[in-house]
PDB file of N, CA and C in Angstrom:
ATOM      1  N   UNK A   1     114.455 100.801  80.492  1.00  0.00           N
ATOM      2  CA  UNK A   1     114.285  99.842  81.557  1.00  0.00           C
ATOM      3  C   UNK A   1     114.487  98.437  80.983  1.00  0.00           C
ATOM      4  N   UNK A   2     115.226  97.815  81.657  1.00  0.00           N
ATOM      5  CA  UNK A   2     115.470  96.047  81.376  1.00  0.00           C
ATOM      6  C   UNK A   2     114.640  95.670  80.786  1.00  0.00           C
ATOM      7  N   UNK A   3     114.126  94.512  80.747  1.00  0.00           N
ATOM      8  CA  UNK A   3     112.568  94.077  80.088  1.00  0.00           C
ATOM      9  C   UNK A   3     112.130  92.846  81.762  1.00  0.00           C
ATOM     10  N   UNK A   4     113.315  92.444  82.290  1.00  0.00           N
ATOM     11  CA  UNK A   4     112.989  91.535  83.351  1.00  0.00           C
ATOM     12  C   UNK A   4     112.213  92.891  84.517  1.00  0.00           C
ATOM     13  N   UNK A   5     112.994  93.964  84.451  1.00  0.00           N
ATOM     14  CA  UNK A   5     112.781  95.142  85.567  1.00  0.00           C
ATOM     15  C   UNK A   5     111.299  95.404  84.695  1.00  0.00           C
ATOM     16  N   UNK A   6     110.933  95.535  83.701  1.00  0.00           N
ATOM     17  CA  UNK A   6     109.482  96.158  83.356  1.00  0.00           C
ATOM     18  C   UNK A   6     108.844  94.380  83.671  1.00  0.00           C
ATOM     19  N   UNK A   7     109.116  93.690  83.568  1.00  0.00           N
ATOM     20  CA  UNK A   7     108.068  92.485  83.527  1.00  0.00           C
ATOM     21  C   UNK A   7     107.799  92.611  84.937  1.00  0.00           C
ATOM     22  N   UNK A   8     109.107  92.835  86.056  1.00  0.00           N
ATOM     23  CA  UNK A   8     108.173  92.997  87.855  1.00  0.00           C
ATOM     24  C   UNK A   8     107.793  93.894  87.563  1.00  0.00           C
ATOM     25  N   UNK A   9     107.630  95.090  86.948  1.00  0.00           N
ATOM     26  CA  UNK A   9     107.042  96.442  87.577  1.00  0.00           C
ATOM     27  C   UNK A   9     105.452  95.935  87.020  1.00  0.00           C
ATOM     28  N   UNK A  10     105.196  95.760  86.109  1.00  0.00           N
ATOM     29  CA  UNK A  10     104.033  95.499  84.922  1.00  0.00           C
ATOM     30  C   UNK A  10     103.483  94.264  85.978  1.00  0.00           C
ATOM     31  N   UNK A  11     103.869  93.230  86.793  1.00  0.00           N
ATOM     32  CA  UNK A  11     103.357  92.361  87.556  1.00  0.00           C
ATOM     33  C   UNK A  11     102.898  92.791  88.909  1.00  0.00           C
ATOM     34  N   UNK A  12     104.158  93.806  89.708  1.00  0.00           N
ATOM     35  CA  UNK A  12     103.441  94.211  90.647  1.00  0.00           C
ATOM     36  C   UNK A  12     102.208  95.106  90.750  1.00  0.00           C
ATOM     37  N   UNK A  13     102.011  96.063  89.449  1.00  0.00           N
ATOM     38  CA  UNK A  13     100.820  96.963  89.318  1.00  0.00           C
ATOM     39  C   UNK A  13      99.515  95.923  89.120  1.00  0.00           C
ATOM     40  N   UNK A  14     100.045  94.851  88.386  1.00  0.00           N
ATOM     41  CA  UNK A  14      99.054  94.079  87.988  1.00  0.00           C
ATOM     42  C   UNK A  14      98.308  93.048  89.535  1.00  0.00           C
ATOM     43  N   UNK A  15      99.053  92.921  90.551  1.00  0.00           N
ATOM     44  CA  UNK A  15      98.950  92.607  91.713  1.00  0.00           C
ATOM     45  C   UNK A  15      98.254  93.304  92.511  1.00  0.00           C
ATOM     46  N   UNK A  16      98.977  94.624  92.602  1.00  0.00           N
ATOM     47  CA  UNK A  16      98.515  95.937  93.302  1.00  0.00           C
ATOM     48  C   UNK A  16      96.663  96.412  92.965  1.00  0.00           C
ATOM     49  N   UNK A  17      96.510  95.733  91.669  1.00  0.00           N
ATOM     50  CA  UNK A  17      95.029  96.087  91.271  1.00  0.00           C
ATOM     51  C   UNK A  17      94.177  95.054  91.403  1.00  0.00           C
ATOM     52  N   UNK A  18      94.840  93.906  91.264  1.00  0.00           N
ATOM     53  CA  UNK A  18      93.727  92.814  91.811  1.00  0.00           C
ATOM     54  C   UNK A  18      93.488  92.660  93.136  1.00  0.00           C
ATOM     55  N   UNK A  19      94.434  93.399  93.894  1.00  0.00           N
ATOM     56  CA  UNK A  19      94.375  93.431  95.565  1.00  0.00           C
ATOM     57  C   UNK A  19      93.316  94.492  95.997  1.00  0.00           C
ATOM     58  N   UNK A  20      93.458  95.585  95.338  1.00  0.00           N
ATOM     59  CA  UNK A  20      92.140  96.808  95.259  1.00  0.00           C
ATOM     60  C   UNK A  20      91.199  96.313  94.621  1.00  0.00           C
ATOM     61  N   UNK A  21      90.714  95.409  93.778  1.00  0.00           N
ATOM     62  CA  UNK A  21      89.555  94.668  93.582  1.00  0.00           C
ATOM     63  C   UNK A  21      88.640  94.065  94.301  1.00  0.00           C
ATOM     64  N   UNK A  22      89.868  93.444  95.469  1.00  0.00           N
ATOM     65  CA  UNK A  22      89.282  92.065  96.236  1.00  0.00           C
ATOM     66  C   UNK A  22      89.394  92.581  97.537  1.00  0.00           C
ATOM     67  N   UNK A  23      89.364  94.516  97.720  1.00  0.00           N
ATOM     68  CA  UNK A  23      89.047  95.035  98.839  1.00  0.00           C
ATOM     69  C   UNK A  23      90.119  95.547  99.358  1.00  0.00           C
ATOM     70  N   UNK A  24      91.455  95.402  99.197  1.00  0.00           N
ATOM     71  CA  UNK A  24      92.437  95.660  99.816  1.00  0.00           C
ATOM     72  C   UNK A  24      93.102  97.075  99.782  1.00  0.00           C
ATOM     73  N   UNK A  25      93.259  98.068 100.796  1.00  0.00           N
ATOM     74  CA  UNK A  25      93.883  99.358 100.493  1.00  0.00           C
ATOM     75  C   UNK A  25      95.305  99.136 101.004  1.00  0.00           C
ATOM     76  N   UNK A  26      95.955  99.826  99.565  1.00  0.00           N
ATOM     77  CA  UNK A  26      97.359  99.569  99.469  1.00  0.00           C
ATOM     78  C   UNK A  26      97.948 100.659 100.235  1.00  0.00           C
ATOM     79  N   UNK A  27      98.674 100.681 101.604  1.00  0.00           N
ATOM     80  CA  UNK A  27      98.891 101.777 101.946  1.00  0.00           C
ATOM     81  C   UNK A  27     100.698 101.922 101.637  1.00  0.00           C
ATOM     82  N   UNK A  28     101.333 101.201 100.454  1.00  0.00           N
ATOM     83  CA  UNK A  28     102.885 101.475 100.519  1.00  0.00           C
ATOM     84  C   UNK A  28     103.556 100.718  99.438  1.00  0.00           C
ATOM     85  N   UNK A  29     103.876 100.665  98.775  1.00  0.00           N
ATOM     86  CA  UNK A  29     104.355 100.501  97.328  1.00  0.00           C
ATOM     87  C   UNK A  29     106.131 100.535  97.503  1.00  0.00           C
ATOM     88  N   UNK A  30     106.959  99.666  97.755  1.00  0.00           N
ATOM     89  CA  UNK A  30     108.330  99.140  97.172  1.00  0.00           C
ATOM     90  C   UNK A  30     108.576  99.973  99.069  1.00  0.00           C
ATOM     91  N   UNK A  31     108.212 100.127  99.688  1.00  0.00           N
ATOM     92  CA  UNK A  31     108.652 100.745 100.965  1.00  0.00           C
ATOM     93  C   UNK A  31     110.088 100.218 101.555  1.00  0.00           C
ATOM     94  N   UNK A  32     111.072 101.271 101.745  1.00  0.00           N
ATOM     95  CA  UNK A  32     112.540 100.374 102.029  1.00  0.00           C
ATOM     96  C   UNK A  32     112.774 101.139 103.225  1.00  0.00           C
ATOM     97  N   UNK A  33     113.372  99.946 103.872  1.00  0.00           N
ATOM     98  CA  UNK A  33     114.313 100.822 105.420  1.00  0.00           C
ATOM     99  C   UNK A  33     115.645  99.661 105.169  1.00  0.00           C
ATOM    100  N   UNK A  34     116.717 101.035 104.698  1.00  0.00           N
ATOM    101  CA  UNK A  34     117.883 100.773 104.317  1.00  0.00           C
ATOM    102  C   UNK A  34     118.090 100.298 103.065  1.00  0.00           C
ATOM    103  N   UNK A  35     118.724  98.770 102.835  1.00  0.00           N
ATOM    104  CA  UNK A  35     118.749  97.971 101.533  1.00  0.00           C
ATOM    105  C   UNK A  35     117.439  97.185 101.369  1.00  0.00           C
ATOM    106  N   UNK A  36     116.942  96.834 102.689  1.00  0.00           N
ATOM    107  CA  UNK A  36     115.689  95.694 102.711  1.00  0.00           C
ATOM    108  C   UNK A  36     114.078  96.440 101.910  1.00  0.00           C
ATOM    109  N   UNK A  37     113.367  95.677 101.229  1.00  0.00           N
ATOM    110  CA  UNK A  37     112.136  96.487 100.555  1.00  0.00           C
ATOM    111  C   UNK A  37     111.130  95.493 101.349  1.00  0.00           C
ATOM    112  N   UNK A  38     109.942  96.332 101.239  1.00  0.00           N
ATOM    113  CA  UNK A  38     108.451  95.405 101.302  1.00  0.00           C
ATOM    114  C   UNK A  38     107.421  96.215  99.908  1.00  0.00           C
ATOM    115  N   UNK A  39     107.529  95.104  99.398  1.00  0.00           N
ATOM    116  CA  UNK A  39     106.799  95.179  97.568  1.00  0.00           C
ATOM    117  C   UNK A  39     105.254  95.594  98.096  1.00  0.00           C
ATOM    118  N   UNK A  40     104.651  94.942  98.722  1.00  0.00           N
ATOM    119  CA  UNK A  40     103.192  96.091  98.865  1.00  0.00           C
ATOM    120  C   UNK A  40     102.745  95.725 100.181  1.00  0.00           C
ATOM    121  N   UNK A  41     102.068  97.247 100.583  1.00  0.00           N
ATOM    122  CA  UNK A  41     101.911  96.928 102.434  1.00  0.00           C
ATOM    123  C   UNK A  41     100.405  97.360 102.221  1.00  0.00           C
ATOM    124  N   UNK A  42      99.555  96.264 102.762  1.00  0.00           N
ATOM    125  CA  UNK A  42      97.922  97.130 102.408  1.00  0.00           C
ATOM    126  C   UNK A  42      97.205  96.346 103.977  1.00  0.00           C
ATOM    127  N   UNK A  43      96.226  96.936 104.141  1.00  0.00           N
ATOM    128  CA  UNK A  43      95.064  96.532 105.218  1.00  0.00           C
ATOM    129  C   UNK A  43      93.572  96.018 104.452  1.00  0.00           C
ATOM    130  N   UNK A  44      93.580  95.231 105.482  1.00  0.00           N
ATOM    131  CA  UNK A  44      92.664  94.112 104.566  1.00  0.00           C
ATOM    132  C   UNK A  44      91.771  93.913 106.064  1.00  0.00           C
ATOM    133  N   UNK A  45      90.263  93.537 105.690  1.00  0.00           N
ATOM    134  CA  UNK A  45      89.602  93.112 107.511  1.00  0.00           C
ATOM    135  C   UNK A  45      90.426  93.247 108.635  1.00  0.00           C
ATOM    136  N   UNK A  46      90.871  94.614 109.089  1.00  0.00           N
ATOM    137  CA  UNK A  46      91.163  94.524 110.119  1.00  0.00           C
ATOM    138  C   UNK A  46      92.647  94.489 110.253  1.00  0.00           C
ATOM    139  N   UNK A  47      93.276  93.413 109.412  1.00  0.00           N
ATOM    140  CA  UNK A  47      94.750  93.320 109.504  1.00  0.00           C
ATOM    141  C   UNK A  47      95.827  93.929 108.193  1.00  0.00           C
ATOM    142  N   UNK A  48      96.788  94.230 109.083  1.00  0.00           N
ATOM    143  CA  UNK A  48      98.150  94.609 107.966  1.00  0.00           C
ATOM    144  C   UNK A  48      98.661  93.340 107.443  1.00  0.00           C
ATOM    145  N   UNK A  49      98.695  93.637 105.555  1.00  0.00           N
ATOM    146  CA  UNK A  49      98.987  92.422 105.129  1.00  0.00           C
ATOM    147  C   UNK A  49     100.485  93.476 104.504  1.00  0.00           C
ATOM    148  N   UNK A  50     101.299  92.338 104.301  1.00  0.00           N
ATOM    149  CA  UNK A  50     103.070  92.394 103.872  1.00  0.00           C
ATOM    150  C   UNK A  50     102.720  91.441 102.505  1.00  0.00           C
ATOM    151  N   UNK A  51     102.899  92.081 101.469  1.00  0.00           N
ATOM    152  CA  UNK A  51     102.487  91.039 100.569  1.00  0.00           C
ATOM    153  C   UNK A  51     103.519  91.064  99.467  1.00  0.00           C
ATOM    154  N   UNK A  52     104.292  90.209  99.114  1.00  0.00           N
ATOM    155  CA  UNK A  52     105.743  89.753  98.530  1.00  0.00           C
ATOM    156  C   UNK A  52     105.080  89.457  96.895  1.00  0.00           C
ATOM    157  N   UNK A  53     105.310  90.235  95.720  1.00  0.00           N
ATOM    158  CA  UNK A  53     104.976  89.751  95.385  1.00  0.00           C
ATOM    159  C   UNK A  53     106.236  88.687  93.869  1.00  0.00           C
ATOM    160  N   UNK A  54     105.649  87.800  93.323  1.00  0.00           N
ATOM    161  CA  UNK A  54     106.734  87.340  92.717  1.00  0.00           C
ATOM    162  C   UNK A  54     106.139  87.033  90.949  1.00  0.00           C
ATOM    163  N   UNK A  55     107.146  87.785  90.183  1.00  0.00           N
ATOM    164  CA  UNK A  55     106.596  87.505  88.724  1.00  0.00           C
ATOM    165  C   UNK A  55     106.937  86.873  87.841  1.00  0.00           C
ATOM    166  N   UNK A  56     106.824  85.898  87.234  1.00  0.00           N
ATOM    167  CA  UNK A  56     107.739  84.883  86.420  1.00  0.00           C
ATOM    168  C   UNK A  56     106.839  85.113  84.872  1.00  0.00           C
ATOM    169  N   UNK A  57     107.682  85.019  83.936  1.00  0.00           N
ATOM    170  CA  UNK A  57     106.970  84.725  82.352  1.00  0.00           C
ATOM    171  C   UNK A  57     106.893  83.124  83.005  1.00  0.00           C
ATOM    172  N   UNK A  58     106.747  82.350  83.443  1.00  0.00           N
ATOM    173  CA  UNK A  58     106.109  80.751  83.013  1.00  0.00           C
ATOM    174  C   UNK A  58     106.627  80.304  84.487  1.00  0.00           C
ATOM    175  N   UNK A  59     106.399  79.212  84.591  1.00  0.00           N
ATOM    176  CA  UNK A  59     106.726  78.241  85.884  1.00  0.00           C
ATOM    177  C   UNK A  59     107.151  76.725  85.242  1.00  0.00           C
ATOM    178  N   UNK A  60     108.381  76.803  84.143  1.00  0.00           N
ATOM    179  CA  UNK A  60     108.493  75.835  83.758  1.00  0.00           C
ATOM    180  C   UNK A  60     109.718  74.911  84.312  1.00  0.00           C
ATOM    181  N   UNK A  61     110.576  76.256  85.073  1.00  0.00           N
ATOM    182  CA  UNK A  61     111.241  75.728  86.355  1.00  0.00           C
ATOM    183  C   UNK A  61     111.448  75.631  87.745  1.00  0.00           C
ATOM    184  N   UNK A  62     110.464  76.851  88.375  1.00  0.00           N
ATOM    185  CA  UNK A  62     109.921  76.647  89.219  1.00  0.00           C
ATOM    186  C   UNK A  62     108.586  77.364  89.848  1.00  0.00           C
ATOM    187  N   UNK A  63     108.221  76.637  90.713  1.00  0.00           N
ATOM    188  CA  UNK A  63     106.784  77.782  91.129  1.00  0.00           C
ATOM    189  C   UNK A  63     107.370  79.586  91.710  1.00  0.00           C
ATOM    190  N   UNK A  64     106.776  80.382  91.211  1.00  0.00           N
ATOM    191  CA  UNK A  64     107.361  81.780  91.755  1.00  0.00           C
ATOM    192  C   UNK A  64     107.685  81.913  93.347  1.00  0.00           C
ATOM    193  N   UNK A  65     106.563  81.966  93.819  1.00  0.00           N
ATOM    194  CA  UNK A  65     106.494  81.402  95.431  1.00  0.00           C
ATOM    195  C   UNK A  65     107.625  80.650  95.931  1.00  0.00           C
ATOM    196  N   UNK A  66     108.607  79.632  94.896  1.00  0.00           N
ATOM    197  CA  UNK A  66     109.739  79.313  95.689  1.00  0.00           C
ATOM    198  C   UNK A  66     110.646  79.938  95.376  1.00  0.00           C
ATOM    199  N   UNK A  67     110.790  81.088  95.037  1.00  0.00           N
ATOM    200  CA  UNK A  67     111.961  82.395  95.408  1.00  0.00           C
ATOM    201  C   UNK A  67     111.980  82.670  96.239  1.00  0.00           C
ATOM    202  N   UNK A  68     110.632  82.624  97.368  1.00  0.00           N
ATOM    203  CA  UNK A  68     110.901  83.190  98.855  1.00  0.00           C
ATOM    204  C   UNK A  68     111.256  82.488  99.331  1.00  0.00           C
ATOM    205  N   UNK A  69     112.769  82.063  99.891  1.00  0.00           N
ATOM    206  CA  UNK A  69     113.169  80.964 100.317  1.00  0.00           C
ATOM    207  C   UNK A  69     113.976  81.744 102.116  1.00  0.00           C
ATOM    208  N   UNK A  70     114.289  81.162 102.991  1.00  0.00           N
ATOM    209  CA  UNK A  70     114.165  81.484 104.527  1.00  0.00           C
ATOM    210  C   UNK A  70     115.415  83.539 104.383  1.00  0.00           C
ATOM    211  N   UNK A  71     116.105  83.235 103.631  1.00  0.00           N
ATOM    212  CA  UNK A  71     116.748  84.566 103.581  1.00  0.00           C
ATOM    213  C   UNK A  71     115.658  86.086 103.388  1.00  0.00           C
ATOM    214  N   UNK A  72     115.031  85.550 102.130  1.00  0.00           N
ATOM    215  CA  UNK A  72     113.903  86.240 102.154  1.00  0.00           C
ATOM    216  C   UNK A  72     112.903  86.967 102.740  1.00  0.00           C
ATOM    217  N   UNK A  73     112.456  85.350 103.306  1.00  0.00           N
ATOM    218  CA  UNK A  73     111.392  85.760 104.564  1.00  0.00           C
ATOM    219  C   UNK A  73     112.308  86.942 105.954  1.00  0.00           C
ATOM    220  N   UNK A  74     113.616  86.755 106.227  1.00  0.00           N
ATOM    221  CA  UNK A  74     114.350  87.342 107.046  1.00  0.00           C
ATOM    222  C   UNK A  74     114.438  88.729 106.440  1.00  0.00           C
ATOM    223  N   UNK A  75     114.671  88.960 105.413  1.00  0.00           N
ATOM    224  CA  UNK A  75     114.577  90.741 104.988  1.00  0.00           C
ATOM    225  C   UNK A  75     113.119  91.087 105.351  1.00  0.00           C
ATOM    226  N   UNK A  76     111.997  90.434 105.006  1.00  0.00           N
ATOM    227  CA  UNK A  76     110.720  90.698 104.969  1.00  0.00           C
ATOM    228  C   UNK A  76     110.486  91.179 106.677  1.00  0.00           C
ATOM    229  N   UNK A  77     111.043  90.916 107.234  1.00  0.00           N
ATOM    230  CA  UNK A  77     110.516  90.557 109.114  1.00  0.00           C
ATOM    231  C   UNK A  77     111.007  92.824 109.064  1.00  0.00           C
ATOM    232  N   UNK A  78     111.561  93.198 108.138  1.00  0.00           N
ATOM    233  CA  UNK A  78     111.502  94.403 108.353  1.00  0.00           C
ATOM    234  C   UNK A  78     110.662  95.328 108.414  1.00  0.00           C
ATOM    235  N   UNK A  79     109.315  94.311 107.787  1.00  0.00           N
ATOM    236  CA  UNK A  79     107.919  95.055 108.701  1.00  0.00           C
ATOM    237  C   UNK A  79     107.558  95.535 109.981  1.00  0.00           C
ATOM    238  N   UNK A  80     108.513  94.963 110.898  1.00  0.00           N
ATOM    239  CA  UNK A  80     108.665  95.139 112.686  1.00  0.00           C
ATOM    240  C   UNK A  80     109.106  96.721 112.442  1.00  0.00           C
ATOM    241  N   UNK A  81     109.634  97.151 111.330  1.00  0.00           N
ATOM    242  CA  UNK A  81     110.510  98.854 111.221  1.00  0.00           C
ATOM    243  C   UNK A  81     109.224  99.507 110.952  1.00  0.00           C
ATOM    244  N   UNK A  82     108.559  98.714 109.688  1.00  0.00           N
ATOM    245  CA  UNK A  82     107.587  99.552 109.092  1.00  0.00           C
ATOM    246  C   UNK A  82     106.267  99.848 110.125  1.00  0.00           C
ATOM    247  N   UNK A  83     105.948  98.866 111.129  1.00  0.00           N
ATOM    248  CA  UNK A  83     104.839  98.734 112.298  1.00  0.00           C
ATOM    249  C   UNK A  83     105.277 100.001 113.102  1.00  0.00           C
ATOM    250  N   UNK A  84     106.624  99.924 113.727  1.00  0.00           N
ATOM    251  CA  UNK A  84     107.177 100.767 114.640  1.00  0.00           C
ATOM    252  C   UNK A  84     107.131 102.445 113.879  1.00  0.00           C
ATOM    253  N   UNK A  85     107.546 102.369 112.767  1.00  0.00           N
ATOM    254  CA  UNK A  85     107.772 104.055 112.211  1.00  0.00           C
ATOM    255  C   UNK A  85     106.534 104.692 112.218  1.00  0.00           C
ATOM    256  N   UNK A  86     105.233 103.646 111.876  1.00  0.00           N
ATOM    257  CA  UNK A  86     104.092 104.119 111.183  1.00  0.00           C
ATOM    258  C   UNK A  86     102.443 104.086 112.948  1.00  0.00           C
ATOM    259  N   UNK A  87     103.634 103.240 113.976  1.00  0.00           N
ATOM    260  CA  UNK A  87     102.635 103.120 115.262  1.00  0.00           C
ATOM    261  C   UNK A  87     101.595 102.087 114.833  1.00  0.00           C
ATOM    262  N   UNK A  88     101.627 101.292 114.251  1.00  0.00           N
ATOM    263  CA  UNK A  88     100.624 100.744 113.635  1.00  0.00           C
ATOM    264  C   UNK A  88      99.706  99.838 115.124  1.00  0.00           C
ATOM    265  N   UNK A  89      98.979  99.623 115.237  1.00  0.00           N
ATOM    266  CA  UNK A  89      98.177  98.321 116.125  1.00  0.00           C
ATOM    267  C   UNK A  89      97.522  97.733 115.558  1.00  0.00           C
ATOM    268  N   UNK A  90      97.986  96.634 114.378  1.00  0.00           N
ATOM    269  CA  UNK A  90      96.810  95.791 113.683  1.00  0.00           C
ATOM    270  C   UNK A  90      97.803  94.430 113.670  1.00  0.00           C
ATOM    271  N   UNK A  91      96.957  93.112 113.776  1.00  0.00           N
ATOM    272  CA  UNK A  91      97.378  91.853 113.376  1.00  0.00           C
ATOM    273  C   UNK A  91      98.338  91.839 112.157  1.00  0.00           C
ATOM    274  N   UNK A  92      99.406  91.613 112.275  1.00  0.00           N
ATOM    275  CA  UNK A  92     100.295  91.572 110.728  1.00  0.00           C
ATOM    276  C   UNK A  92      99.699  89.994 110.024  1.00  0.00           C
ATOM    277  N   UNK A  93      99.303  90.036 108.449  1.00  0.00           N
ATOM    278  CA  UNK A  93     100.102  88.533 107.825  1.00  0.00           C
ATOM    279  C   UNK A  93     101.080  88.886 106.869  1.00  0.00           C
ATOM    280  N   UNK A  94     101.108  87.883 106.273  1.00  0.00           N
ATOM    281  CA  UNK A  94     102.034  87.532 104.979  1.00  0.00           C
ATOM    282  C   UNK A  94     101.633  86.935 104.343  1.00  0.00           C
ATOM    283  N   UNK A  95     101.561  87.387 102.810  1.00  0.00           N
ATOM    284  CA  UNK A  95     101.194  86.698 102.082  1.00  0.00           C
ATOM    285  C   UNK A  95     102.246  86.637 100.842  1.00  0.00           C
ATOM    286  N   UNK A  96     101.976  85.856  99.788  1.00  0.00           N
ATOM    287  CA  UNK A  96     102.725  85.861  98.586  1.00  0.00           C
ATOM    288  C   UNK A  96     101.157  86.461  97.391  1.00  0.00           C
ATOM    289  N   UNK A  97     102.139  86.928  96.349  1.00  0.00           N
ATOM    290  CA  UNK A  97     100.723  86.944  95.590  1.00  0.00           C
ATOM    291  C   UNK A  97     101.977  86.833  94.216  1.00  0.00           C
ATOM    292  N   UNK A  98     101.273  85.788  93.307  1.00  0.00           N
ATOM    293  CA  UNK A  98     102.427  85.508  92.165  1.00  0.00           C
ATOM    294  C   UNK A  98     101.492  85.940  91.181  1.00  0.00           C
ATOM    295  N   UNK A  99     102.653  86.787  90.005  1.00  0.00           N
ATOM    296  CA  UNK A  99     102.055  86.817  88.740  1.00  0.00           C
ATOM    297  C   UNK A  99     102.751  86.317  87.729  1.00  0.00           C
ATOM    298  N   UNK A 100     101.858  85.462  86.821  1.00  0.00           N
ATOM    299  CA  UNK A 100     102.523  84.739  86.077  1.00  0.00           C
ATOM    300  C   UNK A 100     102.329  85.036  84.400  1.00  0.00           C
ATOM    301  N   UNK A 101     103.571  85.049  83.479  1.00  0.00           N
ATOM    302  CA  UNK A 101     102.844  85.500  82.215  1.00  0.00           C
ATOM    303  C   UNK A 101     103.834  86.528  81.397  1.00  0.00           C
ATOM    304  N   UNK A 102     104.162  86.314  80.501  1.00  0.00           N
ATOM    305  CA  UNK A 102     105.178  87.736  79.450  1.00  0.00           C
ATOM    306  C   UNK A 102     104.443  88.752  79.392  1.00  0.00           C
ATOM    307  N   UNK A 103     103.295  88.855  79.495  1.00  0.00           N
ATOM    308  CA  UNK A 103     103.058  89.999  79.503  1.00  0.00           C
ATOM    309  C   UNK A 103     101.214  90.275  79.910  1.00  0.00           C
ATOM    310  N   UNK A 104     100.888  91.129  80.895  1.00  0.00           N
ATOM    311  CA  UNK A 104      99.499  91.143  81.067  1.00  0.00           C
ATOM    312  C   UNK A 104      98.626  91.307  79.909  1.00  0.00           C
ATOM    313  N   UNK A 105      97.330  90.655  80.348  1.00  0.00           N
ATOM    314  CA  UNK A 105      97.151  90.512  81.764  1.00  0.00           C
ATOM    315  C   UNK A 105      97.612  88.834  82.341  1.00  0.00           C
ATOM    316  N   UNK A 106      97.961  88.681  83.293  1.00  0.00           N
ATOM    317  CA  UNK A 106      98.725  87.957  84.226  1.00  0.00           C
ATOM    318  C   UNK A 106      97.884  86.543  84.807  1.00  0.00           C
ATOM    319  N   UNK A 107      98.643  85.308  85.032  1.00  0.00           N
ATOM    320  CA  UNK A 107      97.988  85.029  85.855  1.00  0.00           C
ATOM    321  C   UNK A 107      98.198  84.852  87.272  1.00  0.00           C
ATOM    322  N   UNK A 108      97.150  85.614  88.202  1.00  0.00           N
ATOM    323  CA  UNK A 108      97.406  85.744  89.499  1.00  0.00           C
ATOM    324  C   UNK A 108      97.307  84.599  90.495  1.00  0.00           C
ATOM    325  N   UNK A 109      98.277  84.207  91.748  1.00  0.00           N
ATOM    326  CA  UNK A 109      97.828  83.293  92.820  1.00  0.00           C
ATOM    327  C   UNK A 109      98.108  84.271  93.975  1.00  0.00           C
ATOM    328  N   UNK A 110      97.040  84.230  94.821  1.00  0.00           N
ATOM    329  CA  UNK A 110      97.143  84.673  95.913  1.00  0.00           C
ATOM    330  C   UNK A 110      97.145  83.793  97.331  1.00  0.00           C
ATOM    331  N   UNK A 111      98.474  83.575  98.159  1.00  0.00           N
ATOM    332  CA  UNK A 111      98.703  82.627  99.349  1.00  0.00           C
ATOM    333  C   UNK A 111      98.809  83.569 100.327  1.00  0.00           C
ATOM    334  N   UNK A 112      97.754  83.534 100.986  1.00  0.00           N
ATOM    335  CA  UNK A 112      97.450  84.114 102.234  1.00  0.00           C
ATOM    336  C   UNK A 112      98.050  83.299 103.692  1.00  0.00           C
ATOM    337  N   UNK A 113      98.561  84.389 104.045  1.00  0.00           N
ATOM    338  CA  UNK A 113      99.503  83.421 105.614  1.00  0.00           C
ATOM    339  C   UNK A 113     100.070  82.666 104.752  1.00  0.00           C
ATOM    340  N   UNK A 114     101.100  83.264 103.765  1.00  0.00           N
ATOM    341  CA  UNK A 114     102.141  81.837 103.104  1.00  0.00           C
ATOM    342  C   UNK A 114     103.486  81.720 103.968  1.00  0.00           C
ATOM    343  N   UNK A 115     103.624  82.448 104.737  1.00  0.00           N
ATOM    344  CA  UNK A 115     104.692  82.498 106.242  1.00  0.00           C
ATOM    345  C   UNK A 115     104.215  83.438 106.778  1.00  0.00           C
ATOM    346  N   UNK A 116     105.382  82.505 108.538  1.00  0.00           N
ATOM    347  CA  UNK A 116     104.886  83.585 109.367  1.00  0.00           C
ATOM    348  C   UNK A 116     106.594  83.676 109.584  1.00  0.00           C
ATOM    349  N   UNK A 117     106.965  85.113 110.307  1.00  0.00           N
ATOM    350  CA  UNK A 117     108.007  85.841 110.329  1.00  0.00           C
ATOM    351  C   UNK A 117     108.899  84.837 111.867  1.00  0.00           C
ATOM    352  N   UNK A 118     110.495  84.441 111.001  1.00  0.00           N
ATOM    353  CA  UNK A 118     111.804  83.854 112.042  1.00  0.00           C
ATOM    354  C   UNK A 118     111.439  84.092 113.475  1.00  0.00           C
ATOM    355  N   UNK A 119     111.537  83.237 114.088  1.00  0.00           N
ATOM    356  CA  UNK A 119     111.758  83.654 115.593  1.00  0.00           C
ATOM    357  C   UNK A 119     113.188  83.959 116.071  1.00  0.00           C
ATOM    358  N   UNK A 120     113.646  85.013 116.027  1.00  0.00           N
ATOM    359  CA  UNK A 120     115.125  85.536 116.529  1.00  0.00           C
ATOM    360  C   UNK A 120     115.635  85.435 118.053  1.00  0.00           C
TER     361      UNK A 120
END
């Protein structure tokens, strides 16, 4: 495996467990309909969270969080597939959750409601 492909995988687990810490059940891990992915789908009080997550060794050129830039957020809105396949009835958000660091353990930011999904 790459070392950039093990640094996301090693960030999203590292995400995935601080989210089960802070209460969150992960119900979907890299979930794809078609080419488009959603990196982790969990329920949290009540609501379905879509949570993007982004891993950088450093932020010495930019914050991780600005990788999700409006194209992004537009693959992400493929949660409307994942709601519909799965019947879901819960409040959707979005969040970002960044991990930062060569190698865990990480440091985590978690932006809750860091967008809300294009109006088409």
């Amino acid at each position: 495996m790459a070392a950039h492909n093990r640094l996301g995988k090693e960030g999203e687990d590292a995400v995935a467990a601080y989210l089960e810490r802070k209460g969150y059940t992960i119900l979907h891990r890299n979930w794809r309909k078609n080419r488009l992915e959603l990196d982790i789908v969990a329920t949290h009080d009540g609501e379905l969270v879509v949570v993007e997550v982004k891993t950088r060794t450093n932020t010495d050129y930019k914050e991780p969080q600005e990788a999700v830039d409006w194209r992004k957020v537009r693959h992400i809105v493929v949660a409307d597939a994942y709601i519909k396949h799965f019947g879901i009835d819960l409040p959707v958000r979005f969040d970002i959750v960044t991990a930062v660091g060569d190698r865990p353990p990480f440091q985590i930011e978690h932006l809750e409601n860091a967008f809300y999904p294009p109006q088409f």
